[in-house]
Structure formats: C-alpha cells, structure tokens
PDB file of N, CA and C in Angstrom:
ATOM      1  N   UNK A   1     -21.033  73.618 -66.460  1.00  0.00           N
ATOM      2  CA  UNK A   1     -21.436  72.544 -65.575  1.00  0.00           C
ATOM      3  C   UNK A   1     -22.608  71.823 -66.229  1.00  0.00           C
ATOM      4  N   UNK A   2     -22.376  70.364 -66.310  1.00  0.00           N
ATOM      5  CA  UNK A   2     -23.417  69.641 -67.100  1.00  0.00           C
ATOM      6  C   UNK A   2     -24.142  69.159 -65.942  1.00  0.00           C
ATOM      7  N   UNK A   3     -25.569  68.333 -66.361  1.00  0.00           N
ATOM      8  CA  UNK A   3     -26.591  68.091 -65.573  1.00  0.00           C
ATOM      9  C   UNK A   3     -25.896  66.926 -64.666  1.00  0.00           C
ATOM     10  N   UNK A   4     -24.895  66.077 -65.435  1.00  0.00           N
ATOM     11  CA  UNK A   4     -24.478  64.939 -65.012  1.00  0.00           C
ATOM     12  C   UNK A   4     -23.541  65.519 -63.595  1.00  0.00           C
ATOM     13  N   UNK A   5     -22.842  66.491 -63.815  1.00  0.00           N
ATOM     14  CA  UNK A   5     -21.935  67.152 -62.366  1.00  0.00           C
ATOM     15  C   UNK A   5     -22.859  67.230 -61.427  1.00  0.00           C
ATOM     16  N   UNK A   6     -24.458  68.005 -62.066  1.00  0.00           N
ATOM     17  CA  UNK A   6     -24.915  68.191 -60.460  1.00  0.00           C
ATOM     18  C   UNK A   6     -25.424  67.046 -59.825  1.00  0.00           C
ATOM     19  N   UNK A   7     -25.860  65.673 -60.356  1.00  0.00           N
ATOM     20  CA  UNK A   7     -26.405  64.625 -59.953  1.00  0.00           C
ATOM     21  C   UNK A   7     -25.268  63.915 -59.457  1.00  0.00           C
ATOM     22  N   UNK A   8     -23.819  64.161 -59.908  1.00  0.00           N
ATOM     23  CA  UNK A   8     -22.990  63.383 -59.100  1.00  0.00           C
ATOM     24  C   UNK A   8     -22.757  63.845 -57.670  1.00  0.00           C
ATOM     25  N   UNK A   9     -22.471  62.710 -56.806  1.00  0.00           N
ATOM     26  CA  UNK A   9     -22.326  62.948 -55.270  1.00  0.00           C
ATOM     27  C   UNK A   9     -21.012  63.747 -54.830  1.00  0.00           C
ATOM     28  N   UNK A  10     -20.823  64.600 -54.178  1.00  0.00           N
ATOM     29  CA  UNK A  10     -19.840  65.258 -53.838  1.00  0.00           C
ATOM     30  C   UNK A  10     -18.872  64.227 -52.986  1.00  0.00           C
ATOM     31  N   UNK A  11     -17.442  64.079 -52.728  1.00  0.00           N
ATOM     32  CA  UNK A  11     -16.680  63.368 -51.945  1.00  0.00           C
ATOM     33  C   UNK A  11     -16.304  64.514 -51.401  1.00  0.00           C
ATOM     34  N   UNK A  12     -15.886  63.404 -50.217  1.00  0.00           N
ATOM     35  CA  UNK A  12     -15.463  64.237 -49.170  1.00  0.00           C
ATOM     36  C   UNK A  12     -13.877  64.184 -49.702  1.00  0.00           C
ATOM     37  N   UNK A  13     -12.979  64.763 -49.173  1.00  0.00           N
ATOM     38  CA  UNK A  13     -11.638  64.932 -49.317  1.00  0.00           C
ATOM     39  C   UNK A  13     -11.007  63.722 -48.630  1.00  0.00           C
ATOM     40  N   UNK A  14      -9.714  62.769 -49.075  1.00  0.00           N
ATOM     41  CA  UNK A  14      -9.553  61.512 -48.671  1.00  0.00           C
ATOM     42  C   UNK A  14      -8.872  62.482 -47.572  1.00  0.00           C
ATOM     43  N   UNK A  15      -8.581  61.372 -46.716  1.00  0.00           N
ATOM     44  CA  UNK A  15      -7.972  61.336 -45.168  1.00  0.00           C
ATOM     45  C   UNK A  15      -6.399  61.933 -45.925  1.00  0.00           C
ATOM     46  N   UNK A  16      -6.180  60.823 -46.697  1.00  0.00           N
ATOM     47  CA  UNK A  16      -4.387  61.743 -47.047  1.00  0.00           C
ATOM     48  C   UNK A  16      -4.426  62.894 -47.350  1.00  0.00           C
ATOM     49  N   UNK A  17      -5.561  63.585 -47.995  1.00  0.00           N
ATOM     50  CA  UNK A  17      -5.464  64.830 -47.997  1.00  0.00           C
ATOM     51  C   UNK A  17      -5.044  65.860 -47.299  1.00  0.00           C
ATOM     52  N   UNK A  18      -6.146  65.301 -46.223  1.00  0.00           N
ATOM     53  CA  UNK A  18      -6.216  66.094 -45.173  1.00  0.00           C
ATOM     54  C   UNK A  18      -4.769  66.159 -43.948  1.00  0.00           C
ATOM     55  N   UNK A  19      -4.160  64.720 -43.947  1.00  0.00           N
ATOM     56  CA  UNK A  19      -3.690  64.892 -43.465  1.00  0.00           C
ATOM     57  C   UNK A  19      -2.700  65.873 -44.241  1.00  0.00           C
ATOM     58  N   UNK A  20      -2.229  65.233 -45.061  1.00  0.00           N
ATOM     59  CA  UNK A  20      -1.463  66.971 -46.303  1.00  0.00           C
ATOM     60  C   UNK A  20      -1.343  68.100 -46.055  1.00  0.00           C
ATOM     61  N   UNK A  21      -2.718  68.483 -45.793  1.00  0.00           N
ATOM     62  CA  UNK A  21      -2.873  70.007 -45.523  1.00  0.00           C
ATOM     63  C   UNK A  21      -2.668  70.008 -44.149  1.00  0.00           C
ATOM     64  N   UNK A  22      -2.801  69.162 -43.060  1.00  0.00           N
ATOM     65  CA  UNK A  22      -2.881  69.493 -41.800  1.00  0.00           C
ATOM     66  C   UNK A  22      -0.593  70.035 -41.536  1.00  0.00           C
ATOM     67  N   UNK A  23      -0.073  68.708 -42.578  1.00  0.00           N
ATOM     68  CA  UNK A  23       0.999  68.850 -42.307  1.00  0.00           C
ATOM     69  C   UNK A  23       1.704  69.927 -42.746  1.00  0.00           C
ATOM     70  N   UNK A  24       1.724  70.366 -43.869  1.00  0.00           N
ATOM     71  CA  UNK A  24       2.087  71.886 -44.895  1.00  0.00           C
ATOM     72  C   UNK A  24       1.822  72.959 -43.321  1.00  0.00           C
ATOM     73  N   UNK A  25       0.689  72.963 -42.389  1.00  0.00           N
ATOM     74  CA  UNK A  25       0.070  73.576 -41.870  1.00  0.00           C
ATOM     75  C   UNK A  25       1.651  74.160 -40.511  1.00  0.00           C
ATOM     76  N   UNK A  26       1.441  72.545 -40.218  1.00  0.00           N
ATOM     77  CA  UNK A  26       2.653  72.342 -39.433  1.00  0.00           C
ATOM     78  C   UNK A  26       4.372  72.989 -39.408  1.00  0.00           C
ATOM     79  N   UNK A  27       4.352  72.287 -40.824  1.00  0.00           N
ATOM     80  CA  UNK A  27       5.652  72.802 -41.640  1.00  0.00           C
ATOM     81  C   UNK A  27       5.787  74.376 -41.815  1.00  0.00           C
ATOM     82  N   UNK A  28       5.103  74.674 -41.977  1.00  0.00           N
ATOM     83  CA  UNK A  28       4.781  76.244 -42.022  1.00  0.00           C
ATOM     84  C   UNK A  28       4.763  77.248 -40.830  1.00  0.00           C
ATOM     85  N   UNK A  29       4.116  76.576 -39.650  1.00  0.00           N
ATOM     86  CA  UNK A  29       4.554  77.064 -38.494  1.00  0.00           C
ATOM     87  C   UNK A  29       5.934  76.760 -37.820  1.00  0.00           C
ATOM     88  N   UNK A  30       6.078  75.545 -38.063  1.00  0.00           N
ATOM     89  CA  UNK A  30       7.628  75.293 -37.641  1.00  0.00           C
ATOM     90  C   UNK A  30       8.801  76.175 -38.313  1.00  0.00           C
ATOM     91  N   UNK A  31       8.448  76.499 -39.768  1.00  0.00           N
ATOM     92  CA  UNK A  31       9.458  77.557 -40.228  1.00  0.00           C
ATOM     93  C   UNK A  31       9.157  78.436 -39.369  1.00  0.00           C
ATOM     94  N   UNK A  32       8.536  79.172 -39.326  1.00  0.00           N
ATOM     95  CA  UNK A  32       8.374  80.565 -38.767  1.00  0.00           C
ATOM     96  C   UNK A  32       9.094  80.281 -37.735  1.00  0.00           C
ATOM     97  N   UNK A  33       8.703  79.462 -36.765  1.00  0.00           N
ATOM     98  CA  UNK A  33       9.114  79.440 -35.058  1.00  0.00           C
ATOM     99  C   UNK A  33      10.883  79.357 -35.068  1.00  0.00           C
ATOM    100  N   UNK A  34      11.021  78.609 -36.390  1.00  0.00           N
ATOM    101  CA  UNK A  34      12.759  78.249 -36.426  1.00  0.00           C
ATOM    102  C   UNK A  34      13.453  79.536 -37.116  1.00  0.00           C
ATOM    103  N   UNK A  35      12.755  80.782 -37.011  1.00  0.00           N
ATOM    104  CA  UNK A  35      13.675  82.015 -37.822  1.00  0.00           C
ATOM    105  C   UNK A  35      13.717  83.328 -36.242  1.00  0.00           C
ATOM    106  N   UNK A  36      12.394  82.807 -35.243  1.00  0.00           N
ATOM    107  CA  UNK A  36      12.275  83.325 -34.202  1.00  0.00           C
ATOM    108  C   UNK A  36      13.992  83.326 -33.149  1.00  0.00           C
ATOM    109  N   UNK A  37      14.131  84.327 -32.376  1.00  0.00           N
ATOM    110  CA  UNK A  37      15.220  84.139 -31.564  1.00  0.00           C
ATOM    111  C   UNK A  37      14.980  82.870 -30.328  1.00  0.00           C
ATOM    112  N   UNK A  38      15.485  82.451 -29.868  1.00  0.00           N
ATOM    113  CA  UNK A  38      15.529  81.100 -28.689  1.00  0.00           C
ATOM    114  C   UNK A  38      15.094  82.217 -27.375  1.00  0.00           C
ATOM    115  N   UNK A  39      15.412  83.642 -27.404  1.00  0.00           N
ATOM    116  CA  UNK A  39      15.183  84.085 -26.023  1.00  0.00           C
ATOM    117  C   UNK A  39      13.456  84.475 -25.935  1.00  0.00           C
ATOM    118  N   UNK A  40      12.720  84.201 -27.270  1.00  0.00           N
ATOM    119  CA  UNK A  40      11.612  85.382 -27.536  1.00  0.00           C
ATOM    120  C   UNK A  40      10.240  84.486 -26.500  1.00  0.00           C
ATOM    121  N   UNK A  41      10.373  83.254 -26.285  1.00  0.00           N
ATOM    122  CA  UNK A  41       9.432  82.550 -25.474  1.00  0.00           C
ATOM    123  C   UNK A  41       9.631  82.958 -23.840  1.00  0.00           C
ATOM    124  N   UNK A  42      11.024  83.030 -23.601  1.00  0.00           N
ATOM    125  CA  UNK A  42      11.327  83.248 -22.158  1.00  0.00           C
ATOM    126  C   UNK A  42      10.763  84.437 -22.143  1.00  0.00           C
ATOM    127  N   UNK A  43      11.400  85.729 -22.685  1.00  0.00           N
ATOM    128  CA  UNK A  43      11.111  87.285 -23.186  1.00  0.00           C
ATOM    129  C   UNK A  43       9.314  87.363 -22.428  1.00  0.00           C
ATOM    130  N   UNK A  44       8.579  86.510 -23.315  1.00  0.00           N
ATOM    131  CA  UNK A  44       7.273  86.420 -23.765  1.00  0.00           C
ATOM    132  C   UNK A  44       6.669  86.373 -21.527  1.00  0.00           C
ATOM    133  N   UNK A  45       6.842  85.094 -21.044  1.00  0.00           N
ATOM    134  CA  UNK A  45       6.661  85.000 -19.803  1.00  0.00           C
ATOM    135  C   UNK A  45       7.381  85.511 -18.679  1.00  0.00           C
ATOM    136  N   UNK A  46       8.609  86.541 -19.086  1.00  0.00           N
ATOM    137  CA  UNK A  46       8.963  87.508 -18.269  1.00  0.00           C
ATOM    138  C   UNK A  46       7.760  88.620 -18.105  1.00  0.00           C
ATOM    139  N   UNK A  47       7.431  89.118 -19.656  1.00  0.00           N
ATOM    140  CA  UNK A  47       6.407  89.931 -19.805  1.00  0.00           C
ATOM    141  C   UNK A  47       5.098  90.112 -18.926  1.00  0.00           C
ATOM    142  N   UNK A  48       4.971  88.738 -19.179  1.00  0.00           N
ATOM    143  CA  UNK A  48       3.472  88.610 -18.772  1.00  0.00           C
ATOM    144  C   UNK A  48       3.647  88.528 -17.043  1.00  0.00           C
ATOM    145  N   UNK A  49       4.433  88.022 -16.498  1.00  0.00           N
ATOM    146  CA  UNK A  49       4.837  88.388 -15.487  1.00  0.00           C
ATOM    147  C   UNK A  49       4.715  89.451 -14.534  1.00  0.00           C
ATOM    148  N   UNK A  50       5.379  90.222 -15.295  1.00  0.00           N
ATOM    149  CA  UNK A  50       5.129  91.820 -15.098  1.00  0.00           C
ATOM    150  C   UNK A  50       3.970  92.676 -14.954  1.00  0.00           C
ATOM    151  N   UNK A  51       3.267  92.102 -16.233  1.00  0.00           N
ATOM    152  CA  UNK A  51       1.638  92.683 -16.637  1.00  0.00           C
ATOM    153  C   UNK A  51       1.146  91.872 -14.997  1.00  0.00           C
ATOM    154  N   UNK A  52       1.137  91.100 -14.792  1.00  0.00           N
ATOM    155  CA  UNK A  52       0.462  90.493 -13.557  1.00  0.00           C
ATOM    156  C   UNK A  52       0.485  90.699 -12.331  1.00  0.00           C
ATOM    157  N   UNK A  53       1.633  91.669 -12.503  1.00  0.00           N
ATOM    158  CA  UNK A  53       1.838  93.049 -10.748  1.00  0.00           C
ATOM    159  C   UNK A  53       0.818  93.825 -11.270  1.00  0.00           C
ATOM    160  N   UNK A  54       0.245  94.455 -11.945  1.00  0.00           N
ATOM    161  CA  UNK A  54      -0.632  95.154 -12.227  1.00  0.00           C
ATOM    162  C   UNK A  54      -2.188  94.804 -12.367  1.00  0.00           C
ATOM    163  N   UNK A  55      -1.833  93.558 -12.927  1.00  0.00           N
ATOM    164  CA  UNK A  55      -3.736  93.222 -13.776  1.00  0.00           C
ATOM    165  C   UNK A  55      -3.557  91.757 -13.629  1.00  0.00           C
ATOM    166  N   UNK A  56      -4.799  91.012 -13.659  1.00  0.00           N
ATOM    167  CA  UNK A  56      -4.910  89.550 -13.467  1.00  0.00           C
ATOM    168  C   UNK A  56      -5.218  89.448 -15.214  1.00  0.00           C
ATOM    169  N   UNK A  57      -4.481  88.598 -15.854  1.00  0.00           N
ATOM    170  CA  UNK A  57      -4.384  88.211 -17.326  1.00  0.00           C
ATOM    171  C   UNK A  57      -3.941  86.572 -17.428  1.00  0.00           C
ATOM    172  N   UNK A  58      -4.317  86.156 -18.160  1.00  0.00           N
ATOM    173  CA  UNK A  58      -4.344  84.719 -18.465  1.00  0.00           C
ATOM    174  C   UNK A  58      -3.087  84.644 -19.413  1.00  0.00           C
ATOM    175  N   UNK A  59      -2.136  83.910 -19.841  1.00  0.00           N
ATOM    176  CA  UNK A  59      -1.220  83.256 -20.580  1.00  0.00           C
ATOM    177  C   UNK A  59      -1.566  83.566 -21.884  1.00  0.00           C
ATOM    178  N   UNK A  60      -2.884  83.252 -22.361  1.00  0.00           N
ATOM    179  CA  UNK A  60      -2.937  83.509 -24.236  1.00  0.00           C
ATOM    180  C   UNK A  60      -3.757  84.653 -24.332  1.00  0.00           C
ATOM    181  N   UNK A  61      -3.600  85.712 -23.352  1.00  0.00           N
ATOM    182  CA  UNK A  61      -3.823  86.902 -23.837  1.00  0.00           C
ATOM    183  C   UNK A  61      -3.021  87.808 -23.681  1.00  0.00           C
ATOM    184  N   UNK A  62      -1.741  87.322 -23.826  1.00  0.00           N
ATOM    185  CA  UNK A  62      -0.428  88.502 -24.393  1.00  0.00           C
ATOM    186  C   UNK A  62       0.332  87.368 -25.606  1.00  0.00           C
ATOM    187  N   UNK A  63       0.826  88.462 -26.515  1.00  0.00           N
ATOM    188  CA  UNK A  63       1.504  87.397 -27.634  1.00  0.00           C
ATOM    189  C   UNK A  63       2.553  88.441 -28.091  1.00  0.00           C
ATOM    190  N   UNK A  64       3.259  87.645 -28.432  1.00  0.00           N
ATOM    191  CA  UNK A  64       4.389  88.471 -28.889  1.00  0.00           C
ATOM    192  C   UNK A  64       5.297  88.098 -30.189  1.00  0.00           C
ATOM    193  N   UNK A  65       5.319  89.273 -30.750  1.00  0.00           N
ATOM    194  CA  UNK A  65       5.703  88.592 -32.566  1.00  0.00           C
ATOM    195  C   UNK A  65       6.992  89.296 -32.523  1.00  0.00           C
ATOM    196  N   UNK A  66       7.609  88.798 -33.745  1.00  0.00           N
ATOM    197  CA  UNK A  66       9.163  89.456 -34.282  1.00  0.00           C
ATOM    198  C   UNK A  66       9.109  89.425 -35.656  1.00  0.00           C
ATOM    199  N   UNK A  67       9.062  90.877 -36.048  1.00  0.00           N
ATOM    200  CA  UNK A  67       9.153  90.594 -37.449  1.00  0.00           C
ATOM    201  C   UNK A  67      10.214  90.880 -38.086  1.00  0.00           C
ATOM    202  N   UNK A  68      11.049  90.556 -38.916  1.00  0.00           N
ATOM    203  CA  UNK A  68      12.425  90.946 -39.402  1.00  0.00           C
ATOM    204  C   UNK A  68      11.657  91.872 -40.540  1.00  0.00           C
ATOM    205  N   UNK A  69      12.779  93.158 -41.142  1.00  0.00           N
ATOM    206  CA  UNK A  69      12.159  93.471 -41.964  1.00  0.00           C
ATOM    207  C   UNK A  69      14.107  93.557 -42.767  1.00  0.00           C
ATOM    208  N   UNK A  70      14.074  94.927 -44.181  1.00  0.00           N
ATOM    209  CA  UNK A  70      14.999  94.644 -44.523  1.00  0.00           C
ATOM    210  C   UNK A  70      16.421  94.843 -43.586  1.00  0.00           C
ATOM    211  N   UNK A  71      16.159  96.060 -42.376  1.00  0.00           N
ATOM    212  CA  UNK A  71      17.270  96.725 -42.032  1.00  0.00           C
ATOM    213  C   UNK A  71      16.769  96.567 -40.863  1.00  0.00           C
ATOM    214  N   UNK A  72      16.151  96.219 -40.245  1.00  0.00           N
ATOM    215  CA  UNK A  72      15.476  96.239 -38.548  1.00  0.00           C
ATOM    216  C   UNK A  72      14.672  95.356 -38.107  1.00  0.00           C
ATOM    217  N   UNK A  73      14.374  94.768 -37.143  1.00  0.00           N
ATOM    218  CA  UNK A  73      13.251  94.080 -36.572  1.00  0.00           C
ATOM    219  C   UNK A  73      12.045  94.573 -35.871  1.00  0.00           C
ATOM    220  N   UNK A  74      10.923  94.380 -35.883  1.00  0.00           N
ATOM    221  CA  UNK A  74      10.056  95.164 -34.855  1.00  0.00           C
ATOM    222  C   UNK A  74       9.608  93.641 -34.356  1.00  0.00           C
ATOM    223  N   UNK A  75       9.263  94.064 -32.658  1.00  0.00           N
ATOM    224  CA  UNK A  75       8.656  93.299 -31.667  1.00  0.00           C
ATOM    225  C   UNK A  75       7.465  93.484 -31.475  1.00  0.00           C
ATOM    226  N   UNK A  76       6.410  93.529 -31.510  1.00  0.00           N
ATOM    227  CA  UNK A  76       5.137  93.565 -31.310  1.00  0.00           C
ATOM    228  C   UNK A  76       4.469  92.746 -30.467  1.00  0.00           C
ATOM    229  N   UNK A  77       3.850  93.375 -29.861  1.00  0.00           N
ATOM    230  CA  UNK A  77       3.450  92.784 -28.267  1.00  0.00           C
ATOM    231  C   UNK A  77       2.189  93.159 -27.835  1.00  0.00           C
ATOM    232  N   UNK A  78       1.042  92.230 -27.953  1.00  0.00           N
ATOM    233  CA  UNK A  78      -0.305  92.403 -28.186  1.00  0.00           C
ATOM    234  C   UNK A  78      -1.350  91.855 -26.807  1.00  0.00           C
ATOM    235  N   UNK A  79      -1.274  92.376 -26.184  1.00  0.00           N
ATOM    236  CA  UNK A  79      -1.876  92.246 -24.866  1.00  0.00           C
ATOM    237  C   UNK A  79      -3.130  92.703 -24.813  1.00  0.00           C
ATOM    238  N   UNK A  80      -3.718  91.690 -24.519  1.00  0.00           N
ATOM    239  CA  UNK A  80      -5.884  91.832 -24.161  1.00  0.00           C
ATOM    240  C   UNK A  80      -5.985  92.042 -22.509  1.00  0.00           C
ATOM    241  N   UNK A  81      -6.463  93.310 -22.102  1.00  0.00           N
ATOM    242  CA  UNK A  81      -6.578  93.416 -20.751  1.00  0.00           C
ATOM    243  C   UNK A  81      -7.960  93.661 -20.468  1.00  0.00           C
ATOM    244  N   UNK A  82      -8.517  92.883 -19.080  1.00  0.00           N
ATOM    245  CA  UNK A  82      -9.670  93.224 -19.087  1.00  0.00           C
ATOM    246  C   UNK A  82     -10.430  94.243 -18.532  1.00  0.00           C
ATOM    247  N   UNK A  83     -11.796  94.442 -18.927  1.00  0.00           N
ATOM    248  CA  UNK A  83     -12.740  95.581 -18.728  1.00  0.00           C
ATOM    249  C   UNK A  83     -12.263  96.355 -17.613  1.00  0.00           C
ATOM    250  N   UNK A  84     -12.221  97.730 -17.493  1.00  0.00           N
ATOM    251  CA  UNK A  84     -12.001  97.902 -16.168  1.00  0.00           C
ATOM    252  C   UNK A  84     -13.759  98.692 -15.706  1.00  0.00           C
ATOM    253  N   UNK A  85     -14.624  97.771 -15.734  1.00  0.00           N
ATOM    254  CA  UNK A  85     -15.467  97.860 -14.949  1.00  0.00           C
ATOM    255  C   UNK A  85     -15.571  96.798 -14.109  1.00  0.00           C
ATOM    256  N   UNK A  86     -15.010  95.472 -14.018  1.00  0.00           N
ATOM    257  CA  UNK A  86     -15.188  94.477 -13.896  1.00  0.00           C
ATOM    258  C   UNK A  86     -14.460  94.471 -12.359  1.00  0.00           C
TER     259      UNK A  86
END
C-alpha cells in the first residue's frame, strides 16, 4: 500500500452494486423456497397453532426448515418459548 492509496478517498459502493448484491440475495432465497414442498408453509401455521393451546407465541418464533439430504429429509422445527417465570 503506497502513501498515494491512503490519501485517496474511499467510495462508497455504486447503487448498481448494491442493488446486485441485494438481488443475488433474493435469487438465492427464492431458490431455496422453490426446492421447499408447497405443503411446508401451511404445515408451518398448523404447528404454531397447536403450540398456542398450550403457550402464547408470536408467528416468527417457530420456523421450520427441510433439509434434503442424500437418502432422507429431516424437518427441523425451531420454536422460542417464553420464560416460564413470566
């Protein structure tokens, strides 16, 4: 690094950039969501449903993943319940 790099002004990243990365971002979640089954969202608010005869829980604190692997899938189902001192 020469003296001249550190006296030059840093830029910010152009807007197309960003938008770039915002979209890759996009594209990337949309794959995922398009390899997911069509029932796994319904699945998801049956769930939480359920959890809610029991415990008062909010919507984005249960989530539910699918992971394919070579020979099986696992479901994983990650639920934040609160304190029970509360």
């Amino acid at each position: 690094m020469g003296i001249f790099d550190l006296l030059k002004k840093k830029q910010k990243p152009s807007t197309a950039a960003v938008a770039k990365e915002r979209l890759q971002i996009i594209v990337a979640h949309e794959r995922k969501r398009r390899t997911e089954p069509d029932y796994l969202p319904m699945m998801q608010q049956e769930i939480i449903q359920v959890i809610r005869k029991y415990v008062t829980i909010a919507d984005d604190q249960v989530s539910v993943q699918l992971d394919n692997n070579d020979d099986c899938s696992v479901l994983e189902l990650n639920v934040t319940l609160p304190d029970s001192n509360s």
